[in-house]
Protein backbone atom coordinates (compact mmCIF):
# COMPACT_ATOMS: atom_id res chain seq x y z
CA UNK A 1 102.97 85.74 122.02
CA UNK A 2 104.83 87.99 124.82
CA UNK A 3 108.26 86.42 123.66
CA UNK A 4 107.40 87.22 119.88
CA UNK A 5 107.01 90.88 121.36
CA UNK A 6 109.99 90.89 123.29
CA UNK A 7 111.93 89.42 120.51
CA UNK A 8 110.65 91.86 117.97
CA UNK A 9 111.32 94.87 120.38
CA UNK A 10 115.15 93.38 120.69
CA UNK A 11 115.38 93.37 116.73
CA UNK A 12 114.58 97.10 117.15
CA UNK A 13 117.18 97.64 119.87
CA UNK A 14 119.66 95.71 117.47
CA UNK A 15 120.00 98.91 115.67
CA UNK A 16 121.66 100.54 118.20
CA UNK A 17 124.38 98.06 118.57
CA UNK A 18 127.56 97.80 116.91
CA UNK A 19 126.54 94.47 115.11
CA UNK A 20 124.06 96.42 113.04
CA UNK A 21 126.95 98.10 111.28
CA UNK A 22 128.50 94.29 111.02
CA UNK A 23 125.57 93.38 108.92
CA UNK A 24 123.54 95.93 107.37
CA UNK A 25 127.12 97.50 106.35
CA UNK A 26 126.30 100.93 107.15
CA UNK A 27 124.68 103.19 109.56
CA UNK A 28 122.09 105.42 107.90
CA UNK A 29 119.49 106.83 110.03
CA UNK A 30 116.59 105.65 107.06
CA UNK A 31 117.56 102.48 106.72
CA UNK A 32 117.37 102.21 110.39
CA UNK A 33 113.57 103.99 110.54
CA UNK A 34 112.41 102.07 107.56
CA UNK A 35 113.55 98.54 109.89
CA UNK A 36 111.69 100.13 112.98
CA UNK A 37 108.63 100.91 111.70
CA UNK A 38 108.48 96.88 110.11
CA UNK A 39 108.81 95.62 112.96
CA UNK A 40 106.75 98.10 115.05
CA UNK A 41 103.97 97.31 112.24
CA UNK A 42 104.43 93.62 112.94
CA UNK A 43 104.52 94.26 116.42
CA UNK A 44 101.10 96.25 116.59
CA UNK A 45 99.21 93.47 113.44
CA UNK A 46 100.47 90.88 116.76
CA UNK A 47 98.49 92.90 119.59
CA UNK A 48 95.85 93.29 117.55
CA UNK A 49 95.12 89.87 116.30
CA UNK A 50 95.72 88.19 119.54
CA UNK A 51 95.54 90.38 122.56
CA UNK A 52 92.81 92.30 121.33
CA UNK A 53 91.05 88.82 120.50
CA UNK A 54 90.38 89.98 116.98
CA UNK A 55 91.69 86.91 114.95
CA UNK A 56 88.68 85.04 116.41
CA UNK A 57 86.28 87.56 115.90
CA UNK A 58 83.56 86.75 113.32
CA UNK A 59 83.95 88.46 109.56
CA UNK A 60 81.53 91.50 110.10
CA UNK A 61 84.99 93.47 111.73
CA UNK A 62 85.73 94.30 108.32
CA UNK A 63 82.65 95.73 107.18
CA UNK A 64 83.22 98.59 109.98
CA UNK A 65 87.52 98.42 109.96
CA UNK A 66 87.41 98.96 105.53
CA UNK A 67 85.05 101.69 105.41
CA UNK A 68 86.68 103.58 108.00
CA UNK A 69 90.11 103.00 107.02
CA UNK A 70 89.05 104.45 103.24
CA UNK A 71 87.42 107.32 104.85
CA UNK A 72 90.40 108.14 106.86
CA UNK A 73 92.66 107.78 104.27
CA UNK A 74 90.14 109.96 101.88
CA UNK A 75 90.37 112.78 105.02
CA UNK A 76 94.37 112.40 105.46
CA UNK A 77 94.34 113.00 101.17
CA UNK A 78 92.48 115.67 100.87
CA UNK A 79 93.59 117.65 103.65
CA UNK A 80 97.55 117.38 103.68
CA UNK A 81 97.84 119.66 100.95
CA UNK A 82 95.53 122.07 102.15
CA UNK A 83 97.56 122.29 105.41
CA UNK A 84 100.77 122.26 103.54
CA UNK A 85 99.87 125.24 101.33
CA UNK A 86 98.15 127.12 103.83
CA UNK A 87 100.42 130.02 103.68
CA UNK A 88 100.53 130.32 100.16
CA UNK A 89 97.29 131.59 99.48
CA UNK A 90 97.02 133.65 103.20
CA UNK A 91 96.16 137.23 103.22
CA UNK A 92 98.06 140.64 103.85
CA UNK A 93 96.25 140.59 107.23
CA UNK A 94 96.63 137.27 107.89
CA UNK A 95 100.82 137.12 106.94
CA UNK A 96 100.83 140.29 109.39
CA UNK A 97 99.54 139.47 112.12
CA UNK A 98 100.19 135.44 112.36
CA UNK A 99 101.00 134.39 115.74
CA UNK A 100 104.67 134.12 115.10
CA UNK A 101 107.50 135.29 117.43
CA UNK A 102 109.63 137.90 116.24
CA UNK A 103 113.34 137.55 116.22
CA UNK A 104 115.18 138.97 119.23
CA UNK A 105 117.52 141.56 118.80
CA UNK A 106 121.23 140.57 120.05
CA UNK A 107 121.60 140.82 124.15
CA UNK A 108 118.04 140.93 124.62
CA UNK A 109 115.93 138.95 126.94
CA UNK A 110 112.89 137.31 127.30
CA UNK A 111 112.46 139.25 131.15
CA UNK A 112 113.18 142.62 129.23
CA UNK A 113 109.95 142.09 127.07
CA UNK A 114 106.92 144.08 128.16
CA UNK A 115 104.70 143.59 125.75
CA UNK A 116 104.14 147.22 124.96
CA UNK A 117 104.41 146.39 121.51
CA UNK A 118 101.91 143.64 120.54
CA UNK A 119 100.94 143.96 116.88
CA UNK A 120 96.91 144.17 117.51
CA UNK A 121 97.54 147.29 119.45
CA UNK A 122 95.24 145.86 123.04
């Protein structure tokens, strides 16, 4: 099983190499990420099936791995777009005084900041 690991990890080293070029017949940077994450998927199904002794565990794993796996996909759903849209809805207040740096002014420094001017007034 360690040589299947060390053979997939050398598949994801390939990409790096000038052969990759050779035979995929051109370098983009997705095509590369979409290979990478196959094989890291394969890699991880491997570790977990037999170093984590689960291909030999009795059927009842899936009545606690499905329900979770829904309910984290349910969370990951439902809560992307509220994070993603966060800022659309946000408040005067809230726009104002977001902890966001403000942009420096040519020639100045981050020493030459006092912090005389913080936007809460303390």
């Amino acid at each position: 099983m360690a040589i299947a690991l060390v053979v997939l990890t050398s598949f994801s080293y390939a990409t790096q190499l000038p052969i990759w070029s050779a035979l995929v017949g051109e370098d983009s940077v997705a095509v590369k990420r979409v290979w990478m994450m196959g094989v890291s998927c394969t890699k991880a199904m491997l570790v977990i099936l037999f170093f984590m002794h689960l291909k030999w565990e009795a059927n009842w794993k899936w009545v606690v791995t499905i329900p979770a796996s829904m309910m984290s996909l349910l969370l990951v759903l439902a809560l992307v777009p509220d994070i993603g849209r966060r800022m659309n809805y946000a408040s005067h207040e809230r726009l104002t005084y977001a902890a966001e740096p403000e942009p420096k002014a040519a020639g100045e420094s981050e020493a030459a900041d006092d912090g005389a001017e913080h936007p809460t007034g303390h």
